[in-house]
N, C-alpha and C. Protein backbone atom coordinates (compact mmCIF):
# COMPACT_ATOMS: atom_id res chain seq x y z
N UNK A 1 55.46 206.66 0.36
CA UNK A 1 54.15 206.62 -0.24
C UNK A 1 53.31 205.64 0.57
N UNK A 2 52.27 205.95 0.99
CA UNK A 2 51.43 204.93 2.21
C UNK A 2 50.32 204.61 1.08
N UNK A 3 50.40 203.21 1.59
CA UNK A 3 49.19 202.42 0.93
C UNK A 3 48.76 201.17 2.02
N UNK A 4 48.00 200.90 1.86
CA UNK A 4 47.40 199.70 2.79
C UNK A 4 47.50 198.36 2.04
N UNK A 5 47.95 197.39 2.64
CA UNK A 5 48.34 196.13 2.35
C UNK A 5 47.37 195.26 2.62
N UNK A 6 46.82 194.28 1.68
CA UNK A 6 45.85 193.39 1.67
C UNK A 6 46.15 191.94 2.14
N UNK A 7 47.93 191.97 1.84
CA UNK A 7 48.90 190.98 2.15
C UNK A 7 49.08 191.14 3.45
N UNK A 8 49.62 190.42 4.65
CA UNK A 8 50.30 190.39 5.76
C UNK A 8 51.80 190.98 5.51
N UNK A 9 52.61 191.65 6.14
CA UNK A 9 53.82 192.05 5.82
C UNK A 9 54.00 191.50 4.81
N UNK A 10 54.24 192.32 3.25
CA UNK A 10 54.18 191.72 2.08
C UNK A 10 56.10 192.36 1.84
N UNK A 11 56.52 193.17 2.63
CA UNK A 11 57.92 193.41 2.45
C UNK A 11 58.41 193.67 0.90
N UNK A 12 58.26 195.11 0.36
CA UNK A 12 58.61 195.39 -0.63
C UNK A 12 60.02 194.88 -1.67
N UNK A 13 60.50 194.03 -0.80
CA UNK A 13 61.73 193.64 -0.93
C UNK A 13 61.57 192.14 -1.62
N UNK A 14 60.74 191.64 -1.07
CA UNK A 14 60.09 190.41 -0.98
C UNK A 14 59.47 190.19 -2.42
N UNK A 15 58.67 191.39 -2.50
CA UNK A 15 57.25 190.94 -3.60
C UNK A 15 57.44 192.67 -4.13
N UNK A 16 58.04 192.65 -4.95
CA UNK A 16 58.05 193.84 -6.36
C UNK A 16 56.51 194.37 -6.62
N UNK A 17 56.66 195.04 -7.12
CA UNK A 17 55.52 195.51 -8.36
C UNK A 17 55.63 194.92 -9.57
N UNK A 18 54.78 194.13 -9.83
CA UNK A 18 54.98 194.23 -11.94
C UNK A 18 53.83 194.24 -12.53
N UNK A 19 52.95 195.23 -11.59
CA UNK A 19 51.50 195.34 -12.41
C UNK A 19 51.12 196.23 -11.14
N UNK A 20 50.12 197.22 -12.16
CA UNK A 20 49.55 197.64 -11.27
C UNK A 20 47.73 198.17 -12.05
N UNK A 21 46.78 197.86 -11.41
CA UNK A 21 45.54 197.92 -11.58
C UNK A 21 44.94 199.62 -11.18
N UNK A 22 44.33 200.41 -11.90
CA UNK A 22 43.70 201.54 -12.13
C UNK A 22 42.20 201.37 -12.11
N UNK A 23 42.05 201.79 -10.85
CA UNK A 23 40.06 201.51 -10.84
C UNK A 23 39.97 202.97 -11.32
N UNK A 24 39.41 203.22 -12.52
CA UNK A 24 39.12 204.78 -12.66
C UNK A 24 37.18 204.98 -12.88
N UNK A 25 36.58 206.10 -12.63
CA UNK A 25 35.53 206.25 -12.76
C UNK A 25 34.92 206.68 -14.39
N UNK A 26 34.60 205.42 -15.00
CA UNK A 26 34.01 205.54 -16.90
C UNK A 26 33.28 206.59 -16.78
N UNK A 27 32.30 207.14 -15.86
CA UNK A 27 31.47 207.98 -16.13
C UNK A 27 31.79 209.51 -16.36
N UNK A 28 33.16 209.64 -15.72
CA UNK A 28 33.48 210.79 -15.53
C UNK A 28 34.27 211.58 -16.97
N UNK A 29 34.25 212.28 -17.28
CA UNK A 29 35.38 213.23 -18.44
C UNK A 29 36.50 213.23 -18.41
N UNK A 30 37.07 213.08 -16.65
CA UNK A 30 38.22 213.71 -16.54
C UNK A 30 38.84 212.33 -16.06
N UNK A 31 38.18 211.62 -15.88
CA UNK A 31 39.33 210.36 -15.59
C UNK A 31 39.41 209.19 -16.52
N UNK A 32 38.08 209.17 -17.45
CA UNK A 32 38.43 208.72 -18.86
C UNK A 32 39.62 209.51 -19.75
N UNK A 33 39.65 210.89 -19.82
CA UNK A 33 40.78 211.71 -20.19
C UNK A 33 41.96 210.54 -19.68
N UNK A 34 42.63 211.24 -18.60
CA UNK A 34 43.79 210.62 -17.68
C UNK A 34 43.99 208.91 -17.71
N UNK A 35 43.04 208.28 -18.06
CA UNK A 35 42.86 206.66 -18.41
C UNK A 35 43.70 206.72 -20.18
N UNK A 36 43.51 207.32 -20.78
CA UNK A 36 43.71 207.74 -22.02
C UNK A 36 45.34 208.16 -22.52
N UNK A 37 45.69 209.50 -21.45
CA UNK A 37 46.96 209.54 -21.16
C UNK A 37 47.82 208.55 -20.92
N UNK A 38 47.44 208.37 -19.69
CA UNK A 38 47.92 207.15 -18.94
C UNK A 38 48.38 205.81 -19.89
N UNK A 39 47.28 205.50 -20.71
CA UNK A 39 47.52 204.30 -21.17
C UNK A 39 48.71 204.65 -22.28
N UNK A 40 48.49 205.97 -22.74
CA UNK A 40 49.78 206.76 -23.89
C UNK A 40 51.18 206.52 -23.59
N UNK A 41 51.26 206.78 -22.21
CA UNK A 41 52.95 207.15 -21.49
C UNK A 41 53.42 205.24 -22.01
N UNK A 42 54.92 205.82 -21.88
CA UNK A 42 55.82 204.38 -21.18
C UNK A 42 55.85 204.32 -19.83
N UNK A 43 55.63 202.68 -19.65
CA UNK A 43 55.70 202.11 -18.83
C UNK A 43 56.26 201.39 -18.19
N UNK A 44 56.58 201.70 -17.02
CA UNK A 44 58.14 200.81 -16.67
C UNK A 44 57.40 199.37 -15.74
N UNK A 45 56.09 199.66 -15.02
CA UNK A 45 55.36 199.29 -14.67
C UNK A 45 54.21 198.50 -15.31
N UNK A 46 53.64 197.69 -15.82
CA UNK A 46 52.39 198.09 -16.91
C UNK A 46 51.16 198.11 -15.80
N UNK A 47 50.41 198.97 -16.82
CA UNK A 47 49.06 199.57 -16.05
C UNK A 47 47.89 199.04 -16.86
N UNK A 48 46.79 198.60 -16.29
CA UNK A 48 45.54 197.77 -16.16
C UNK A 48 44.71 198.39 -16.02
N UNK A 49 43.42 198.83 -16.74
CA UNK A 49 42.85 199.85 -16.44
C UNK A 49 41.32 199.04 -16.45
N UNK A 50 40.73 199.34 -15.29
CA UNK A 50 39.39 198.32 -14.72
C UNK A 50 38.25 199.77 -14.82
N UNK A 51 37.33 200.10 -14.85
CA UNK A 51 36.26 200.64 -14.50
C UNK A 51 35.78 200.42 -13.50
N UNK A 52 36.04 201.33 -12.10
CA UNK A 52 35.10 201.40 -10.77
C UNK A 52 34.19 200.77 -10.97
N UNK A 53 33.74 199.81 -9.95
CA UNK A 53 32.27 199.66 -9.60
C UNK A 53 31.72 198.76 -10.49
N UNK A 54 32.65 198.18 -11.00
CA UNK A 54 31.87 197.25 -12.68
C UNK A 54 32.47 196.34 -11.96
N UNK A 55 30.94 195.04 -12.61
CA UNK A 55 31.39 193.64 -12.27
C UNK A 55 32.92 192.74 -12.23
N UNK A 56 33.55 193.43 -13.29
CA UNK A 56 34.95 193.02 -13.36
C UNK A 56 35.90 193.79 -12.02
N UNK A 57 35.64 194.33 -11.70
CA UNK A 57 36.18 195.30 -10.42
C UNK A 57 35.80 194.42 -9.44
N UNK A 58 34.54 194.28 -8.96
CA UNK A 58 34.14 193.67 -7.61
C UNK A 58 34.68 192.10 -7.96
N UNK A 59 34.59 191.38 -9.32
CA UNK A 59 35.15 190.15 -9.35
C UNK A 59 36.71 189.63 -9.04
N UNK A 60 37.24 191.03 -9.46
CA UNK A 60 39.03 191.33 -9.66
C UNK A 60 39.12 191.29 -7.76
N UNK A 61 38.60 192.22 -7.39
CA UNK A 61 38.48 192.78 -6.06
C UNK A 61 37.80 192.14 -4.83
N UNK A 62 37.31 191.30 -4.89
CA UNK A 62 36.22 191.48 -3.85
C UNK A 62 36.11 191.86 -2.35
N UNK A 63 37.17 192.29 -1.73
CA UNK A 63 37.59 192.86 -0.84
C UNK A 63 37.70 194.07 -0.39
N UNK A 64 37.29 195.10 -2.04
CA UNK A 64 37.51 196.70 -1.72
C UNK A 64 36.16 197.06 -1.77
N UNK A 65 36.15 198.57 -0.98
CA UNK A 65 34.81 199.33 -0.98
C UNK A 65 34.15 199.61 -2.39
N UNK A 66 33.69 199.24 -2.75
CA UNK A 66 33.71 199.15 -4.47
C UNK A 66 32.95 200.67 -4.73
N UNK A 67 32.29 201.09 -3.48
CA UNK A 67 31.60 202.04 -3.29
C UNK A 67 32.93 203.96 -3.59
N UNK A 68 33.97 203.15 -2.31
CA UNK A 68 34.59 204.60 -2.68
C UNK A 68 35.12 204.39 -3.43
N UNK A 69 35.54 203.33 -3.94
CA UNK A 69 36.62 203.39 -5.17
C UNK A 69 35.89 204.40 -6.84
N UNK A 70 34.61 204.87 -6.61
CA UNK A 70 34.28 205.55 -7.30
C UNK A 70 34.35 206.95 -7.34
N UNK A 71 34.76 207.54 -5.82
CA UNK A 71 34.82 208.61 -4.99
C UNK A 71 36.33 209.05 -5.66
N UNK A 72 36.98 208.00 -5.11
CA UNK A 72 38.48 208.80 -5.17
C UNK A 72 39.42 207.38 -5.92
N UNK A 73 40.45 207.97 -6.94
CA UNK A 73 41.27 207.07 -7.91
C UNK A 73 41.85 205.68 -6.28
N UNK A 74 41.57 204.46 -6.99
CA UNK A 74 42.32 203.33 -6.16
C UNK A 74 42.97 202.49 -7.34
N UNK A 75 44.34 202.29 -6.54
CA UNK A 75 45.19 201.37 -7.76
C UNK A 75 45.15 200.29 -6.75
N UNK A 76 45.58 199.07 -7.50
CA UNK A 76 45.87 197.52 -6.40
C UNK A 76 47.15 197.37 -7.49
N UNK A 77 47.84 197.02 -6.91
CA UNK A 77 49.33 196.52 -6.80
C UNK A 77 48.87 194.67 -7.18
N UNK A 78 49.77 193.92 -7.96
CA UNK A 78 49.73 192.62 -8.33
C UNK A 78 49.90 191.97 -6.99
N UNK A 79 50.49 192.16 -6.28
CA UNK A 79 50.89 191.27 -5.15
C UNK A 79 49.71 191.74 -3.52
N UNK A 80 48.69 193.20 -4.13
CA UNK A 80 47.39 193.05 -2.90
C UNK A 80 47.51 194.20 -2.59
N UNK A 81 48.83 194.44 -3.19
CA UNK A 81 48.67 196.43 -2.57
C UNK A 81 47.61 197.43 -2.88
N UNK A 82 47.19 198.01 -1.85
CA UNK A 82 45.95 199.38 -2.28
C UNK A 82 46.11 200.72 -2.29
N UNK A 83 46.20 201.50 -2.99
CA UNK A 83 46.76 202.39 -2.77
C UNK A 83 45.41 203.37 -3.08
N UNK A 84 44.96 204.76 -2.64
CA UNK A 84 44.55 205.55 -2.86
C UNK A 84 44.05 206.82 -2.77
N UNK A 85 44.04 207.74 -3.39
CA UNK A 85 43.68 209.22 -3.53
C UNK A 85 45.15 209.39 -3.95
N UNK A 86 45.68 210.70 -3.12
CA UNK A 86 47.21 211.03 -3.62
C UNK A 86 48.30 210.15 -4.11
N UNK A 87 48.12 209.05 -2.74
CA UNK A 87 48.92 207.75 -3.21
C UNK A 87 49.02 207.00 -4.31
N UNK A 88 47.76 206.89 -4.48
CA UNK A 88 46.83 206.14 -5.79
C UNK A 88 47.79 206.95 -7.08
N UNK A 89 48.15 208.55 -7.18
CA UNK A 89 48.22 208.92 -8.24
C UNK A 89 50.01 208.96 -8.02
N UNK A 90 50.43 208.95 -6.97
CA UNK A 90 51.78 209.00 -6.91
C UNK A 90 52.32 207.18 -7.50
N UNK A 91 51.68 206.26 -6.95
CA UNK A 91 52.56 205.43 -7.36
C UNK A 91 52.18 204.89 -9.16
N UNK A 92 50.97 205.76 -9.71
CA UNK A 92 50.85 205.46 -11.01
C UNK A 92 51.83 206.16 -11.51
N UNK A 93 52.54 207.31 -10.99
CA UNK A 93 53.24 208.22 -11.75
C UNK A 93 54.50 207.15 -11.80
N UNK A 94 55.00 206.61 -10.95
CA UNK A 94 56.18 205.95 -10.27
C UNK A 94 56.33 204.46 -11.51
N UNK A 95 54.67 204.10 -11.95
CA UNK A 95 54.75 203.46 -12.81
C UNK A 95 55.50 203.61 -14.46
N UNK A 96 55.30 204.82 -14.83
CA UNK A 96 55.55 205.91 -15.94
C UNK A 96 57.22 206.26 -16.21
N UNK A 97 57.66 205.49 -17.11
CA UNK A 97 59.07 206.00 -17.61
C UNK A 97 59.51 207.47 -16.96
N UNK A 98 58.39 208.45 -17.89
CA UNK A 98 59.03 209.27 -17.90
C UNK A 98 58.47 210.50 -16.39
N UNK A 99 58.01 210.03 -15.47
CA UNK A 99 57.40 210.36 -14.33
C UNK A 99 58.07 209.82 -13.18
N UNK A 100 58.48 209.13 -13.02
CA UNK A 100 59.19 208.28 -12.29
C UNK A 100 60.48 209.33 -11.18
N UNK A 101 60.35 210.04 -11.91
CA UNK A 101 61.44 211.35 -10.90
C UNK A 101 60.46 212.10 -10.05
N UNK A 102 59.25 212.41 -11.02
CA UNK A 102 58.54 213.27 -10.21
C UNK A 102 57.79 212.78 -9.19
N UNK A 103 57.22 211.34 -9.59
CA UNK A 103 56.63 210.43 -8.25
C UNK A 103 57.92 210.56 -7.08
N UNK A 104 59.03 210.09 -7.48
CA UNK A 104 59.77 210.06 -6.28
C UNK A 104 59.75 211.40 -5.55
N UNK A 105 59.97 212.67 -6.00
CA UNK A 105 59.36 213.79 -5.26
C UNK A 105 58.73 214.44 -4.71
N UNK A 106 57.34 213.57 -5.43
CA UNK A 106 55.92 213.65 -4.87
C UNK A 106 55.83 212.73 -3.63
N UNK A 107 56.65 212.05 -3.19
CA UNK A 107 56.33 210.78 -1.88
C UNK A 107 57.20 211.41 -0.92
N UNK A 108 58.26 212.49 -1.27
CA UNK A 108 58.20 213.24 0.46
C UNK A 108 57.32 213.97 0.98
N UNK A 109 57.66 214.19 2.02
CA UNK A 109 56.47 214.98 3.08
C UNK A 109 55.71 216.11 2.01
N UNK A 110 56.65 217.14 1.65
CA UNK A 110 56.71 218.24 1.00
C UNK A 110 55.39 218.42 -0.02
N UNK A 111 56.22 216.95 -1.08
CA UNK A 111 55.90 216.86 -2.26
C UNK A 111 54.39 215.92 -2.10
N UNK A 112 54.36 215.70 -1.16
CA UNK A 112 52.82 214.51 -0.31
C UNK A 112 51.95 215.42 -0.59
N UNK A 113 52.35 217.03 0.30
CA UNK A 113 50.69 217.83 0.48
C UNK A 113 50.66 218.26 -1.22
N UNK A 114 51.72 218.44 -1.86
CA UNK A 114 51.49 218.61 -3.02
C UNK A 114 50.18 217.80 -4.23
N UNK A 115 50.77 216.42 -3.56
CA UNK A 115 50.41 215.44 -4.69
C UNK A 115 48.58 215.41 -3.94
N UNK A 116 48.76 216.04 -2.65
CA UNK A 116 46.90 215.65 -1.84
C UNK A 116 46.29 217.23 -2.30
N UNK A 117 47.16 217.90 -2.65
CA UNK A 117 46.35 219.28 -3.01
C UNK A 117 45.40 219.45 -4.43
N UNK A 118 46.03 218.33 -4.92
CA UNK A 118 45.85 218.24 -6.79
C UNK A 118 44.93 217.63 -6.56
N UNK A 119 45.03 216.25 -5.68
CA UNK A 119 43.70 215.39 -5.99
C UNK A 119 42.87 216.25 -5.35
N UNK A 120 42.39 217.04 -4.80
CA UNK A 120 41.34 217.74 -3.83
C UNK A 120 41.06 218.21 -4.96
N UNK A 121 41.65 218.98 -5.81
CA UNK A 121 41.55 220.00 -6.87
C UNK A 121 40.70 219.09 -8.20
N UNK A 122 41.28 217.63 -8.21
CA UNK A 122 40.32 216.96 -9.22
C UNK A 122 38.80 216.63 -8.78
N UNK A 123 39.10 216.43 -7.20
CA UNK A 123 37.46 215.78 -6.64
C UNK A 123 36.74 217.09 -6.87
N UNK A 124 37.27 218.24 -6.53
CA UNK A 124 36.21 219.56 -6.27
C UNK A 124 36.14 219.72 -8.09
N UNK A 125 36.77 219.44 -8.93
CA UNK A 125 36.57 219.70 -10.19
C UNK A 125 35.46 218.29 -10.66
N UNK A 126 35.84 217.03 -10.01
CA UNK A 126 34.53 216.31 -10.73
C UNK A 126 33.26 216.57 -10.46
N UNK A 127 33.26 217.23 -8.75
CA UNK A 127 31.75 217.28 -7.71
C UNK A 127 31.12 218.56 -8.78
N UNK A 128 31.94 219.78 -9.40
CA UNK A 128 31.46 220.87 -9.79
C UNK A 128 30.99 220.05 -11.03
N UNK A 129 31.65 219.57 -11.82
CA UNK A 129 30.93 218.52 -13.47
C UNK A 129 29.85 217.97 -13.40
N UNK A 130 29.26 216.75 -11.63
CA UNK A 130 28.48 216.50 -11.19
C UNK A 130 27.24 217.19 -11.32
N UNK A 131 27.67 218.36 -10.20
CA UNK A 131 26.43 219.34 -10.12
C UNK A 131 26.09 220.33 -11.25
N UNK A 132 27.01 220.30 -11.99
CA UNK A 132 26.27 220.77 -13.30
C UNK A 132 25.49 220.14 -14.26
N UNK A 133 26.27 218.55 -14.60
CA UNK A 133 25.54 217.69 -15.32
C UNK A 133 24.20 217.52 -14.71
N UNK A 134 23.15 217.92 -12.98
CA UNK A 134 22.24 217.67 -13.04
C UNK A 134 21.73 219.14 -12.99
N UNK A 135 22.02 219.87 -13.32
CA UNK A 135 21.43 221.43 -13.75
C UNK A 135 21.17 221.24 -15.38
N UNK A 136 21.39 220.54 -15.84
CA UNK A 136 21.48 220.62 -17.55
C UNK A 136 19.94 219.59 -18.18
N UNK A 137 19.59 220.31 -19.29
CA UNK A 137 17.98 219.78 -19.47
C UNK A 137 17.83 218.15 -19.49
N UNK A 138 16.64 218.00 -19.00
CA UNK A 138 16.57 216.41 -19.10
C UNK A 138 15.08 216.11 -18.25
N UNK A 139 14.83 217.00 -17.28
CA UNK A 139 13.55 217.01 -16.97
C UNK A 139 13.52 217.33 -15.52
N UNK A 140 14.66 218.21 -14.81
CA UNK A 140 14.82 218.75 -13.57
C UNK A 140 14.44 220.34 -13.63
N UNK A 141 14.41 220.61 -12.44
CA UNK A 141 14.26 222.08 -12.43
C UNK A 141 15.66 222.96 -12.33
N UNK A 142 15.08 223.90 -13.66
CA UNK A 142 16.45 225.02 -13.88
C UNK A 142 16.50 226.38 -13.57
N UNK A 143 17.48 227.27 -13.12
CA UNK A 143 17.37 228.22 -12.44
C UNK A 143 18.89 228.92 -12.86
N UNK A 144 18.34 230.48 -13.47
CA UNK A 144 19.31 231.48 -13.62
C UNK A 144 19.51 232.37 -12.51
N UNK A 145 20.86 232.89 -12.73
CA UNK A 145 21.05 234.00 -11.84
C UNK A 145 19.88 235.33 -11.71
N UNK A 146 19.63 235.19 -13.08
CA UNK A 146 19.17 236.62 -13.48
C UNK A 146 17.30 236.40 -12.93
N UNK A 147 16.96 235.42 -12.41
CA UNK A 147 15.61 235.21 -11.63
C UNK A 147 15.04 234.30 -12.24
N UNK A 148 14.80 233.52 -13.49
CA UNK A 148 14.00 233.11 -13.94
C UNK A 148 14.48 231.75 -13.75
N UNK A 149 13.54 231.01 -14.00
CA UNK A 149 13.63 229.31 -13.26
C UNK A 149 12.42 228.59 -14.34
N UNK A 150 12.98 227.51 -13.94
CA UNK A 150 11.91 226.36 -15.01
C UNK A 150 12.05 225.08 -14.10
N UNK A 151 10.52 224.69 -14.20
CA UNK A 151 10.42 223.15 -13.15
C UNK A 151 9.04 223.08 -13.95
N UNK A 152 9.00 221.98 -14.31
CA UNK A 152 8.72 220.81 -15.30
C UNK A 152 7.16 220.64 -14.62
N UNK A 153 6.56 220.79 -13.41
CA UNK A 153 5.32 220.98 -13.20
C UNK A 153 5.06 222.66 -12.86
N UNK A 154 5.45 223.52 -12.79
CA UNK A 154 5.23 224.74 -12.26
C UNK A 154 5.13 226.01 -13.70
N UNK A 155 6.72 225.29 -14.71
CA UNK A 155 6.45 226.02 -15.78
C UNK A 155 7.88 227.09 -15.45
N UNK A 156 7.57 228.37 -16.54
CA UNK A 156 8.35 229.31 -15.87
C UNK A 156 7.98 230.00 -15.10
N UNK A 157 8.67 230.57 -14.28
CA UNK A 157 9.05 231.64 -12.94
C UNK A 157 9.53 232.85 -13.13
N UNK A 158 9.36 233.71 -12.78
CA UNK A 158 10.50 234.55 -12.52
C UNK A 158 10.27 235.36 -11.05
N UNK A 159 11.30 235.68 -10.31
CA UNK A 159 11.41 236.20 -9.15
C UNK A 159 12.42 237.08 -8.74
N UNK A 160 12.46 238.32 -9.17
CA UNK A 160 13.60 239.16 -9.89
C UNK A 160 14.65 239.34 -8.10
N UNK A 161 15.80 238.95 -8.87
CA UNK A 161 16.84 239.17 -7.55
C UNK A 161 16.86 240.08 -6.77
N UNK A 162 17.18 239.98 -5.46
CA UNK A 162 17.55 241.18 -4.25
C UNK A 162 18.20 242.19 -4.77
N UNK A 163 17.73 243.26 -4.29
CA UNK A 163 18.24 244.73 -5.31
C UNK A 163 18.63 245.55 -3.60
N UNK A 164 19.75 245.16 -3.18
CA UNK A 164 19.96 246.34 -1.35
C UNK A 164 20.14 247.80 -1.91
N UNK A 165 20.35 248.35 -3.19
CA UNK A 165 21.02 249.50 -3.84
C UNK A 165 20.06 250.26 -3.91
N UNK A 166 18.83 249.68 -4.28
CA UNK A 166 17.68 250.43 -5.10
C UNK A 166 18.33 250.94 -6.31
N UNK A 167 19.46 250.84 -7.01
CA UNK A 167 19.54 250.63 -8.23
C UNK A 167 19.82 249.86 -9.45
N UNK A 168 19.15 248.77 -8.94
CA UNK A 168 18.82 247.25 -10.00
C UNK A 168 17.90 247.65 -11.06
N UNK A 169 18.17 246.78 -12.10
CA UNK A 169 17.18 247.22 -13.36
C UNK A 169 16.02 245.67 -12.92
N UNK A 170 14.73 245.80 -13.34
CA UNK A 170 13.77 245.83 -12.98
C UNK A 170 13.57 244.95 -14.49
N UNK A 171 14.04 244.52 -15.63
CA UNK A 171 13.84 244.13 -16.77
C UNK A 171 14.63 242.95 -16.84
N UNK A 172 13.89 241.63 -16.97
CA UNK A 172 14.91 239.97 -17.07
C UNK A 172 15.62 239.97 -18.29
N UNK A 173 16.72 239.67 -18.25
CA UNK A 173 18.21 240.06 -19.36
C UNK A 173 17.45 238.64 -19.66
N UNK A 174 16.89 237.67 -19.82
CA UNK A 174 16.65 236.61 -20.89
C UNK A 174 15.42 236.79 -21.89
């Protein structure tokens, strides 16, 4: 499992784990969810759960990008360890009683693209939550498939879709 060390050769042997810190993003659905879980499971590890980007983060931290740590899950290890994206979620699993088999599976090669396929799968699932939450009313401009649009100085629109068939119906389904 690769993580970047904040320590000089900190030698796992040397300096254990007995904490590990969860920068997760508050704003989001899906990682307040998983913050939630997370805090549910046993822990063989105990887990600390900070909010990205909040004063207690950059105070805890002051050394990390406080910026991506909102981008993609970062854990810190008690003794300086950083771990994040796939890593980030493999060694929380590793934290977890009852996960602890599957982290170890997830940190070979194999089980690596596995554990980097999921997180891709959460970022492209938060970016899609993103871009919807600013499609949704509040005072932006909105736009259906079916042609019709709304922008807040212009009003409604409509501009009936490309028809290559010549047999499109000609009547707005709203």
């Amino acid at each position: 499992m690769a993580g970047t060390s904040a320590t000089r050769d900190r030698g796992a042997a040397r300096v254990p784990v007995l904490g590990l810190t969860v920068l997760y993003d508050a704003r989001c659905s899906l990682c307040a969810f998983l913050k939630q879980w997370l805090a549910r499971q046993a822990q063989l590890v105990p887990l600390r759960f900070v909010p990205a980007g909040s004063e207690e983060a950059a105070r805890r931290f002051p050394g990390l990008d406080h910026r991506a740590t909102l981008d993609e899950i970062t854990v810190v290890g008690d003794a300086g360890q950083v771990y994040q994206g796939a890593a980030a979620w493999v060694v929380t699993l590793w934290a977890l009683r009852e996960y602890r088999a599957l982290a170890h599976r997830l940190s070979t090669p194999t089980g690596a693209r596995l554990a980097r396929g999921a997180t891709l799968a959460a970022a492209k699932w938060r970016e899609s939550q993103a871009s919807q939450a600013s499609r949704r009313w509040g005072g932006g401009s909105y736009h259906w498939g079916d042609g019709w649009s709304y922008d807040p100085a212009a009003g409604w629109t409509y501009a009936p879709p490309a028809c290559d068939s010549g047999e499109c119906s000609t009547v707005p389904t709203r």
